[in-house]
PDB file of N, CA and C in Angstrom:
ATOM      1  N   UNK A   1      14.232  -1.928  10.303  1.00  0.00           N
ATOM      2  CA  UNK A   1      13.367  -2.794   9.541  1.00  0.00           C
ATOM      3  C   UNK A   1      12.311  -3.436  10.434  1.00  0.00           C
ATOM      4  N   UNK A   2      12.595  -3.977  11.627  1.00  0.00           N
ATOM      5  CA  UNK A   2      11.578  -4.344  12.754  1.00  0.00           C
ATOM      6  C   UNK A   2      10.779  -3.445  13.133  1.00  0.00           C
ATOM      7  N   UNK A   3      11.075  -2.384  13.013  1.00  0.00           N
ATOM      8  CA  UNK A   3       9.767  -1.281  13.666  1.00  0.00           C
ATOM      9  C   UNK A   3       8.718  -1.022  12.483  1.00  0.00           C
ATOM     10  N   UNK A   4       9.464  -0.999  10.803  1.00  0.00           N
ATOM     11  CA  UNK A   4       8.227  -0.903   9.701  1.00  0.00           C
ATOM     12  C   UNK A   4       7.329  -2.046   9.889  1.00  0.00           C
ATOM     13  N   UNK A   5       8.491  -3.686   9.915  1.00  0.00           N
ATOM     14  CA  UNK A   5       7.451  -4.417  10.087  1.00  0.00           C
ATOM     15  C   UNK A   5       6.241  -4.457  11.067  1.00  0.00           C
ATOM     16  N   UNK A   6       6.273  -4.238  12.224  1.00  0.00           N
ATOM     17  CA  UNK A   6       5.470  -4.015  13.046  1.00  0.00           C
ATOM     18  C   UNK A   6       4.364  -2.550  13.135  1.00  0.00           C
ATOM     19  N   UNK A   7       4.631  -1.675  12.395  1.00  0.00           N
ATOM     20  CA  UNK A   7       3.712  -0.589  12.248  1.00  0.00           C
ATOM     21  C   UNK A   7       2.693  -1.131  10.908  1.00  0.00           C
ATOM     22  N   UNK A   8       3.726  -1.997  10.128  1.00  0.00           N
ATOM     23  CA  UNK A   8       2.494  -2.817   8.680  1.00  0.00           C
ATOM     24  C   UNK A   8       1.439  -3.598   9.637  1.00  0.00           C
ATOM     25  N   UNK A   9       2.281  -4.304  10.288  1.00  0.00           N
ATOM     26  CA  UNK A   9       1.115  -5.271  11.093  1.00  0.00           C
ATOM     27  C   UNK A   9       0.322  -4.880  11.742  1.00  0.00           C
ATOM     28  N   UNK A  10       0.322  -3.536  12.456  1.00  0.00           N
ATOM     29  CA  UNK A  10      -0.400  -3.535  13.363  1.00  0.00           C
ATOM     30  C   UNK A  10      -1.548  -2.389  13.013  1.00  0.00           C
ATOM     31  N   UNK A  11      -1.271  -1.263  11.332  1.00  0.00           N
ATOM     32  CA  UNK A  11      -1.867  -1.075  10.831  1.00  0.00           C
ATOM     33  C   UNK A  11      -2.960  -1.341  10.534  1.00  0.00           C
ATOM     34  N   UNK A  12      -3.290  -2.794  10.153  1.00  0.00           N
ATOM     35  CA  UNK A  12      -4.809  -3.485  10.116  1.00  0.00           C
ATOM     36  C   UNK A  12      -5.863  -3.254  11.130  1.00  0.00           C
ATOM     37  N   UNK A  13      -4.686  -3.634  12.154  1.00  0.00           N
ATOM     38  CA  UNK A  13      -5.847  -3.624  12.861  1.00  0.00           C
ATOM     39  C   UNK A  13      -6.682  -2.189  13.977  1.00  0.00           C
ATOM     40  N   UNK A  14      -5.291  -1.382  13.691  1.00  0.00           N
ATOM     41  CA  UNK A  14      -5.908   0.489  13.912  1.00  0.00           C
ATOM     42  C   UNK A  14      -7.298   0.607  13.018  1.00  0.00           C
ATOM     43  N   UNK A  15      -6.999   0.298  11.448  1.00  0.00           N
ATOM     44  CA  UNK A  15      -7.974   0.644  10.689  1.00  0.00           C
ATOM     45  C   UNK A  15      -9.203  -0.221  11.091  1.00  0.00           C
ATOM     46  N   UNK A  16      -8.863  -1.239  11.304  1.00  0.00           N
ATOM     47  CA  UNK A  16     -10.456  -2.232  11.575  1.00  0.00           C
ATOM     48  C   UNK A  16     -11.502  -1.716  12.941  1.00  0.00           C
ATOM     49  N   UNK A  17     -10.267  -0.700  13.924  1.00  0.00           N
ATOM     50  CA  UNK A  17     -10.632  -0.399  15.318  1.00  0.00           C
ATOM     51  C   UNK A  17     -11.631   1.163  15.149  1.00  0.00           C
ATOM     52  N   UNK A  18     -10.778   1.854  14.002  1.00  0.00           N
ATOM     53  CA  UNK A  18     -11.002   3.135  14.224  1.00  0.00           C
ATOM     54  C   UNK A  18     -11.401   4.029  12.463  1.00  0.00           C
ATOM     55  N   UNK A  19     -11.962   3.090  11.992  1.00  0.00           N
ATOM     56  CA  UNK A  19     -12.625   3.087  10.841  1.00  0.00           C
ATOM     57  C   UNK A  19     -13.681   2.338  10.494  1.00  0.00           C
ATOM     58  N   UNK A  20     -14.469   3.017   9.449  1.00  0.00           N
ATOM     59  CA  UNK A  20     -16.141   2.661   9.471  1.00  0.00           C
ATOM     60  C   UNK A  20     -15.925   1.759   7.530  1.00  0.00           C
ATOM     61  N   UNK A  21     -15.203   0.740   8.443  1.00  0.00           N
ATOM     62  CA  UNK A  21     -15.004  -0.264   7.177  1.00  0.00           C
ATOM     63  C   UNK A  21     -16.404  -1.162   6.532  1.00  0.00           C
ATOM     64  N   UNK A  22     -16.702  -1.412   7.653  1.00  0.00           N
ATOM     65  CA  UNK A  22     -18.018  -2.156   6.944  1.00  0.00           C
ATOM     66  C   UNK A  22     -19.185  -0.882   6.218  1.00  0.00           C
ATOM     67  N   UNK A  23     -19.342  -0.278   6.662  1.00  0.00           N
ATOM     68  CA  UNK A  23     -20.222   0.956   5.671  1.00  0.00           C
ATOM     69  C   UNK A  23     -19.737   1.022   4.286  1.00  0.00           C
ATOM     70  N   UNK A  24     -18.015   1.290   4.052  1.00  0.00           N
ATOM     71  CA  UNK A  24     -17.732   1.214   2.697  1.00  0.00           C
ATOM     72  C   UNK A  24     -17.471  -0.425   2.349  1.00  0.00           C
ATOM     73  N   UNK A  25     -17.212  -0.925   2.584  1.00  0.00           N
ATOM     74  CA  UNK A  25     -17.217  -2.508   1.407  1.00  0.00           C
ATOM     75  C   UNK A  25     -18.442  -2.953   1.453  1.00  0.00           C
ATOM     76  N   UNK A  26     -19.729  -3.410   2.961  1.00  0.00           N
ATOM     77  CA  UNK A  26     -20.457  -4.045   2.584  1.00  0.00           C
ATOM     78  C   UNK A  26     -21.757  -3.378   2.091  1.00  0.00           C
ATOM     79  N   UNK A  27     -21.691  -2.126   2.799  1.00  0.00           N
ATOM     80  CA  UNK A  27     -23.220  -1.038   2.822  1.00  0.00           C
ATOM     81  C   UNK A  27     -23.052  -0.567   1.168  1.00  0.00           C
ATOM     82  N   UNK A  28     -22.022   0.288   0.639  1.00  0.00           N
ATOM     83  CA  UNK A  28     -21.917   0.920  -0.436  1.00  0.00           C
ATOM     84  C   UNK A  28     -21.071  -0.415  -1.315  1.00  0.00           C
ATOM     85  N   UNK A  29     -21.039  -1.251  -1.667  1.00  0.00           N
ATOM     86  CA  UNK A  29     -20.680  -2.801  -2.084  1.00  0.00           C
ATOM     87  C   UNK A  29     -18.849  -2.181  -2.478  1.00  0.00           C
ATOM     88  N   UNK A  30     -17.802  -1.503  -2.244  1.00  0.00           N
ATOM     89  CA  UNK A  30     -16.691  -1.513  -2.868  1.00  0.00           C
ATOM     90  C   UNK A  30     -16.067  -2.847  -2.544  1.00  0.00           C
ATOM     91  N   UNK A  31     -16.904  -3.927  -1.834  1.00  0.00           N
ATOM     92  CA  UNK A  31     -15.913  -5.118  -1.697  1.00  0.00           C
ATOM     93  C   UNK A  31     -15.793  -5.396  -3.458  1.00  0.00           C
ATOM     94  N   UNK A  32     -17.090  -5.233  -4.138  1.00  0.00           N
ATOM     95  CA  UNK A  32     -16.908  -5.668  -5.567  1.00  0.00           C
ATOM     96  C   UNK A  32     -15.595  -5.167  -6.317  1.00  0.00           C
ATOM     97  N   UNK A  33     -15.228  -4.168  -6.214  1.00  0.00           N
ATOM     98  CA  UNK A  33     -14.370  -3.244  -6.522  1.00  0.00           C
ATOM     99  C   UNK A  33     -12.610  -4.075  -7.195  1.00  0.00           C
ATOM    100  N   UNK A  34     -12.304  -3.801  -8.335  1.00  0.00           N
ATOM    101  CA  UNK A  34     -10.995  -4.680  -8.212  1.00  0.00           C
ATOM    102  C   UNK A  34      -9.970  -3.961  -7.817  1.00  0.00           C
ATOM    103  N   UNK A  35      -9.823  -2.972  -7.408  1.00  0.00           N
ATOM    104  CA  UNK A  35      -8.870  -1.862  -6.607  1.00  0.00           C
ATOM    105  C   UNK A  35      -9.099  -2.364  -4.882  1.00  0.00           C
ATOM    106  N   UNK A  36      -9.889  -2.742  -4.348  1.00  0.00           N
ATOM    107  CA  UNK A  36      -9.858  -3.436  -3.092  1.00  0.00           C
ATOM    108  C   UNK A  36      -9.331  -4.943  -3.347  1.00  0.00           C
ATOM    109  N   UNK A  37      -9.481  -5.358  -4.675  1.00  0.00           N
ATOM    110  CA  UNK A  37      -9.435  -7.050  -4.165  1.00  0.00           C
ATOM    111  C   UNK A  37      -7.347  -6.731  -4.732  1.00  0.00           C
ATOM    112  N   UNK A  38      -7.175  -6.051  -5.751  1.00  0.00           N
ATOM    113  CA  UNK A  38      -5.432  -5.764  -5.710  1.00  0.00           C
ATOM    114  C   UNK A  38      -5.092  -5.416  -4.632  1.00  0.00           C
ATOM    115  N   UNK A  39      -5.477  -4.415  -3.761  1.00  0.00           N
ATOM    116  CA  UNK A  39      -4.895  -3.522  -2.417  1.00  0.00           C
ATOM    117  C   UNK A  39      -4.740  -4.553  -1.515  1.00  0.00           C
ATOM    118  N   UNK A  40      -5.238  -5.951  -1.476  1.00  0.00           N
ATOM    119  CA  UNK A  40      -5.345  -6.897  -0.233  1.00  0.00           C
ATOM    120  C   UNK A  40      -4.299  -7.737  -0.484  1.00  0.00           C
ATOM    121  N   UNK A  41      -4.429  -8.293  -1.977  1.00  0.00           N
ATOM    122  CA  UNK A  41      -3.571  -9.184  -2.902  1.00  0.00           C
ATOM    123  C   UNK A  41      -1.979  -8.711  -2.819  1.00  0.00           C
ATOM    124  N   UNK A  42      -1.737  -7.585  -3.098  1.00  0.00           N
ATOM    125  CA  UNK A  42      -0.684  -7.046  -2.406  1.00  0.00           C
ATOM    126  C   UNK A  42      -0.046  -7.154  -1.342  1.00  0.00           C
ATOM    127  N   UNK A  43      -0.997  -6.761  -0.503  1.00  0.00           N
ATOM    128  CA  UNK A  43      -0.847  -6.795   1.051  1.00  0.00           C
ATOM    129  C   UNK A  43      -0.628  -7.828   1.730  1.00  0.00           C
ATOM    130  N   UNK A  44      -1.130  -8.925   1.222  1.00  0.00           N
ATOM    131  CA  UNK A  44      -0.502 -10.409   1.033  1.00  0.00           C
ATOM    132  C   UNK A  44       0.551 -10.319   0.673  1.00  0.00           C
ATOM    133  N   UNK A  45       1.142 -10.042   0.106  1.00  0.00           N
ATOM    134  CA  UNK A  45       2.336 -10.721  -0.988  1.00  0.00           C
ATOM    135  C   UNK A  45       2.964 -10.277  -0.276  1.00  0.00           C
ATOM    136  N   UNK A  46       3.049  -8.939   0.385  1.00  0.00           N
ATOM    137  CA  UNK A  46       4.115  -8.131   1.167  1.00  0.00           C
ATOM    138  C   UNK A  46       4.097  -8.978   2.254  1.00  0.00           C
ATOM    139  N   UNK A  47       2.946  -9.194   3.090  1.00  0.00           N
ATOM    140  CA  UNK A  47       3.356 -10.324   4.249  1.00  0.00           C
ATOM    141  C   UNK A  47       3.871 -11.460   4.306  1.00  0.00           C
ATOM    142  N   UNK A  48       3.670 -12.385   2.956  1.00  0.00           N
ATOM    143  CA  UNK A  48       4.336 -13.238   2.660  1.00  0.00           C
ATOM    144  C   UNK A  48       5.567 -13.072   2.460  1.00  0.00           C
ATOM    145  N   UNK A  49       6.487 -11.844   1.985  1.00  0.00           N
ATOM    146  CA  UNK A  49       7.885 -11.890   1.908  1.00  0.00           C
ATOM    147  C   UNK A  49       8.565 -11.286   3.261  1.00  0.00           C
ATOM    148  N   UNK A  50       7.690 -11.147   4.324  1.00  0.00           N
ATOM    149  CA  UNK A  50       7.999 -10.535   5.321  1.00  0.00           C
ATOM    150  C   UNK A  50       8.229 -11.500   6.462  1.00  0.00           C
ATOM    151  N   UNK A  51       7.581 -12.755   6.260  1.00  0.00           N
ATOM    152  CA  UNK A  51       7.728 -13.722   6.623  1.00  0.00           C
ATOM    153  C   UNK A  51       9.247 -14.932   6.043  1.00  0.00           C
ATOM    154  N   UNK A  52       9.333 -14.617   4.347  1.00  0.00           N
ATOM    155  CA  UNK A  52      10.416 -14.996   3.529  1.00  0.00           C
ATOM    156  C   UNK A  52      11.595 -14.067   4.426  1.00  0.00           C
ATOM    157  N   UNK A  53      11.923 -12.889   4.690  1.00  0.00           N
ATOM    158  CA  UNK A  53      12.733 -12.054   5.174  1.00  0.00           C
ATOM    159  C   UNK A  53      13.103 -12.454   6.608  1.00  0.00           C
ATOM    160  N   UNK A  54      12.411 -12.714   7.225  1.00  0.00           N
ATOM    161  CA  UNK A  54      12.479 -13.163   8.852  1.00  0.00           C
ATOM    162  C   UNK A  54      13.552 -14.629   8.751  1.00  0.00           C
ATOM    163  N   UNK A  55      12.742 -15.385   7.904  1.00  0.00           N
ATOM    164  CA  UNK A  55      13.324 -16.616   7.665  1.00  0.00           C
ATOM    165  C   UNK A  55      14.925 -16.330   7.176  1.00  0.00           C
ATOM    166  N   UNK A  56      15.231 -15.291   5.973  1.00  0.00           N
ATOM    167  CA  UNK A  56      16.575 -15.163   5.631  1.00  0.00           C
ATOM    168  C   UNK A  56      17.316 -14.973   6.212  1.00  0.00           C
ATOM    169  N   UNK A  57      16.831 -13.572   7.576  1.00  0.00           N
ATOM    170  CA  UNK A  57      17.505 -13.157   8.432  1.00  0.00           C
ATOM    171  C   UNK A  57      18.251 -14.420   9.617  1.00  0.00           C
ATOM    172  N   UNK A  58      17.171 -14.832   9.843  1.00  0.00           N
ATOM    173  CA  UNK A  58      17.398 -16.266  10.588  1.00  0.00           C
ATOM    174  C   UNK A  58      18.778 -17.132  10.082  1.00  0.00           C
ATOM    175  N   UNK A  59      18.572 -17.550   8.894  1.00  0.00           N
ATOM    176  CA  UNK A  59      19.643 -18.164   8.287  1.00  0.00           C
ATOM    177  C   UNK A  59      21.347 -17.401   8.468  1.00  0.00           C
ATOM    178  N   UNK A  60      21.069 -15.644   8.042  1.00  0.00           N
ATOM    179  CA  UNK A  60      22.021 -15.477   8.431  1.00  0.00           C
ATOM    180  C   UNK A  60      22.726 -15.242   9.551  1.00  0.00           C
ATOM    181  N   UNK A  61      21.796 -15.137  10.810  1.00  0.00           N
ATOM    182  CA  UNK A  61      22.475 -14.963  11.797  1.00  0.00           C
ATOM    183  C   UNK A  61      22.874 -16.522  12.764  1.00  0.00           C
ATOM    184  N   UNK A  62      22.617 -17.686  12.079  1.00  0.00           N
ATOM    185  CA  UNK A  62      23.289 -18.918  11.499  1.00  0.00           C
ATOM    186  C   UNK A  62      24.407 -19.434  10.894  1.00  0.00           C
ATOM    187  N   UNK A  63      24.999 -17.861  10.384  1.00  0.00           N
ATOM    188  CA  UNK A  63      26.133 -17.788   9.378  1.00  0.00           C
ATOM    189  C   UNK A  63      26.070 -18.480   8.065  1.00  0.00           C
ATOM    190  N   UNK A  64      24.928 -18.315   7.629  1.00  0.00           N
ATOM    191  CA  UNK A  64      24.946 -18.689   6.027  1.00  0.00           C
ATOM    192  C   UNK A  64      24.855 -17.393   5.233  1.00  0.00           C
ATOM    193  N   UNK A  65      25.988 -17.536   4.269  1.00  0.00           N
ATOM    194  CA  UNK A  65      26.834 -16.369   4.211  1.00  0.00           C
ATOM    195  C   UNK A  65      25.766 -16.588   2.872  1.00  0.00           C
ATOM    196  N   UNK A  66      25.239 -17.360   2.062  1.00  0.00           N
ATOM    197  CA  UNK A  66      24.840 -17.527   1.034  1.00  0.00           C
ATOM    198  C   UNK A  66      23.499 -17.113   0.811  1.00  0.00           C
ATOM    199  N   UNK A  67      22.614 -16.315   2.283  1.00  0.00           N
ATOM    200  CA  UNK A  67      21.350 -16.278   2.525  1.00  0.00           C
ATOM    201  C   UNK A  67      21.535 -14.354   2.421  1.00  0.00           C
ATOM    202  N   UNK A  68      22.820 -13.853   2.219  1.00  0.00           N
ATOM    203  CA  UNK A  68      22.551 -12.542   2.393  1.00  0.00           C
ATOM    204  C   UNK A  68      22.048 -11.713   0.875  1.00  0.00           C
ATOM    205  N   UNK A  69      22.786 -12.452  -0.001  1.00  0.00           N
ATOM    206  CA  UNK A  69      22.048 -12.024  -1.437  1.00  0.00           C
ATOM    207  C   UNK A  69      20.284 -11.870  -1.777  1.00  0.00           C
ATOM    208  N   UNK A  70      19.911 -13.383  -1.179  1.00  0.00           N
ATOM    209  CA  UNK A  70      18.306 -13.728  -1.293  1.00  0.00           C
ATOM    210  C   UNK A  70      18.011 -12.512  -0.164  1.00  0.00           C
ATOM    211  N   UNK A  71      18.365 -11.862   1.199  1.00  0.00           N
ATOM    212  CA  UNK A  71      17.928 -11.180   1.926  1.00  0.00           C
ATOM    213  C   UNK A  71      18.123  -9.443   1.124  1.00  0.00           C
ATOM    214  N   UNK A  72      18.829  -9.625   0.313  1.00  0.00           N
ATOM    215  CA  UNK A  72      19.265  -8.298   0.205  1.00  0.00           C
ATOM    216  C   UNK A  72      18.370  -7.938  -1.534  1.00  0.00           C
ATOM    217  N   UNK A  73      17.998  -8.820  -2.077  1.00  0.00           N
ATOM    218  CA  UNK A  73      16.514  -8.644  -3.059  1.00  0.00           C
ATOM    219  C   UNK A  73      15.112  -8.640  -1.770  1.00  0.00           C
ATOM    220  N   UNK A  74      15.450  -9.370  -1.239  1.00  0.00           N
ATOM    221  CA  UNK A  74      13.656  -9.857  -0.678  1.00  0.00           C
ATOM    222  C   UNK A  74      12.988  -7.925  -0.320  1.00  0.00           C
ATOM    223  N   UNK A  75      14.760  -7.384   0.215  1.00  0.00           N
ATOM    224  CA  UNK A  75      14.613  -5.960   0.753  1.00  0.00           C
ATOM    225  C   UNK A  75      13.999  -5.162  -0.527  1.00  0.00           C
ATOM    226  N   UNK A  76      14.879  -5.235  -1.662  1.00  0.00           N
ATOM    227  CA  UNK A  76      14.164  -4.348  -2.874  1.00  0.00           C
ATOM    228  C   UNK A  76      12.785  -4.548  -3.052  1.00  0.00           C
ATOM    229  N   UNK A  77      12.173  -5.681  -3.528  1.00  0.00           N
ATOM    230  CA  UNK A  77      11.225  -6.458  -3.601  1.00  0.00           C
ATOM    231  C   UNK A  77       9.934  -5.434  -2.520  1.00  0.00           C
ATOM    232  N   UNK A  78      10.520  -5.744  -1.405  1.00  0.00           N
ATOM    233  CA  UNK A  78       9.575  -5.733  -0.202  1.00  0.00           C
ATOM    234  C   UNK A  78       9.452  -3.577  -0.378  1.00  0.00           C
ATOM    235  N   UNK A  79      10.471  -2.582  -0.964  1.00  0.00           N
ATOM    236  CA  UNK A  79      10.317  -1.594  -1.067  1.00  0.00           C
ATOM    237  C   UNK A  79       9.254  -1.407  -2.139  1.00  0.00           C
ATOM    238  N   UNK A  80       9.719  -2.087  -3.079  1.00  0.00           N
ATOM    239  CA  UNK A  80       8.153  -1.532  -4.427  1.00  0.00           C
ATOM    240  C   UNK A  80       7.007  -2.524  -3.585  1.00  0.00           C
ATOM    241  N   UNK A  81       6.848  -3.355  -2.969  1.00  0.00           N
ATOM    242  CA  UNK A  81       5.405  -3.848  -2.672  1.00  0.00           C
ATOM    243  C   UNK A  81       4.919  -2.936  -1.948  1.00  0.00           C
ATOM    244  N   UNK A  82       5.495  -2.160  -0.822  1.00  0.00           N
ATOM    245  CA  UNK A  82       4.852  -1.189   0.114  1.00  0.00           C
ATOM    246  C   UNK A  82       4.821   0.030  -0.399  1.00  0.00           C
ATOM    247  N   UNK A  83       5.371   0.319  -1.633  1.00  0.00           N
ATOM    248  CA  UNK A  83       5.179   1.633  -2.405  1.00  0.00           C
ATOM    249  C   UNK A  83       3.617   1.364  -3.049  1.00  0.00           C
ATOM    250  N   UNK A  84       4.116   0.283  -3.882  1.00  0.00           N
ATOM    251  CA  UNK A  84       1.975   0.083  -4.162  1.00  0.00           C
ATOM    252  C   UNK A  84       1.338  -0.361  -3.231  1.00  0.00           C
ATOM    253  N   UNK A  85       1.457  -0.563  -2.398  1.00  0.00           N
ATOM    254  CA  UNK A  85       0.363  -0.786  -0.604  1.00  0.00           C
ATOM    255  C   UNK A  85      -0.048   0.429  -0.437  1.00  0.00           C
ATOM    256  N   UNK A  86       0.877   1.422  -0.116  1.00  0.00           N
ATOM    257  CA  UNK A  86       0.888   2.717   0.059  1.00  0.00           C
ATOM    258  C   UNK A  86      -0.032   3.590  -0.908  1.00  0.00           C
ATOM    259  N   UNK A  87       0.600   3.550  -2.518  1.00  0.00           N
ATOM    260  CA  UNK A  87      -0.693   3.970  -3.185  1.00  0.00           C
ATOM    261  C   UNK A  87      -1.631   3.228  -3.948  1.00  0.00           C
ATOM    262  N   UNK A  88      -2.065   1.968  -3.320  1.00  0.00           N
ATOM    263  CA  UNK A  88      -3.387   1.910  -3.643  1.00  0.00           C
ATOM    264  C   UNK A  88      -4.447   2.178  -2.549  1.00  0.00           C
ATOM    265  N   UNK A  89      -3.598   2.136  -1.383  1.00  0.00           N
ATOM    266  CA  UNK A  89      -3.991   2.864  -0.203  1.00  0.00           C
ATOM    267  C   UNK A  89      -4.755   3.946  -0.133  1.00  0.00           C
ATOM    268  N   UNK A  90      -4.064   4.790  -0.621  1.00  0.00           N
ATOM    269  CA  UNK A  90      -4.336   6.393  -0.830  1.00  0.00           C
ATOM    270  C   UNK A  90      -5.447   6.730  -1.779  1.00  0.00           C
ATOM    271  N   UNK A  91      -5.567   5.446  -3.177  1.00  0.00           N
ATOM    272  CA  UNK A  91      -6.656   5.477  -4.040  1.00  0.00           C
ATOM    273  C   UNK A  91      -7.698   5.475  -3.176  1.00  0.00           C
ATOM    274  N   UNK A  92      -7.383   4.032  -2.834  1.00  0.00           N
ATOM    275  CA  UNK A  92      -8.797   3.744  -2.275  1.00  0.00           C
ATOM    276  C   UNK A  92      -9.203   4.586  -0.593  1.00  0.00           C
ATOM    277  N   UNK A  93      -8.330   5.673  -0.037  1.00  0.00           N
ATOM    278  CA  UNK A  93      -8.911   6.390   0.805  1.00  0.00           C
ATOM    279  C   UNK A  93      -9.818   7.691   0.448  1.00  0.00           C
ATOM    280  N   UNK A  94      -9.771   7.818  -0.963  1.00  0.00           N
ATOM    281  CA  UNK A  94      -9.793   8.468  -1.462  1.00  0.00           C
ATOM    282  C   UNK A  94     -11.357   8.880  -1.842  1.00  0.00           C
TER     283      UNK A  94
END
């Protein structure tokens, strides 16, 4: 689970290094686009529970036996958010 998280994170910033991002959002306007402003909104949400997940993990290795349920949705949760990361991804590489 530590190595996905860290290939999400560090994803951004490959693409910002080694992609001609500003040509498509600001030159050809797809920032307007509501398939870019979901794909980000997402991408949020996933970091935000990735941050929720760190925190659970924390708790349980604290021994709060009561933090493994909330850790063990945040996991489902966090699989369909990176399934639509993934394909709105692919839309919009598209």
């Amino acid at each position: 689970m530590v190595s996905v998280l860290l290939f999400d994170l560090s994803l951004p910033f490959y693409l910002y290094s080694h992609r001609h991002w500003w040509h498509r959002l600001i030159e050809q306007q797809e920032i307007f686009s509501s398939l870019v402003w979901m794909h980000a909104g997402i991408l949020l949400m996933m970091y935000g529970l990735y941050g929720a997940q760190i925190y659970t993990a924390l708790k349980i290795s604290k021994g709060d036996a009561e933090a493994r349920a909330a850790h063990r949705a945040q996991g489902k949760v966090m699989l369909i958010l990176r399934l639509f990361v993934i394909l709105t991804g692919m839309l919009l590489a598209s």
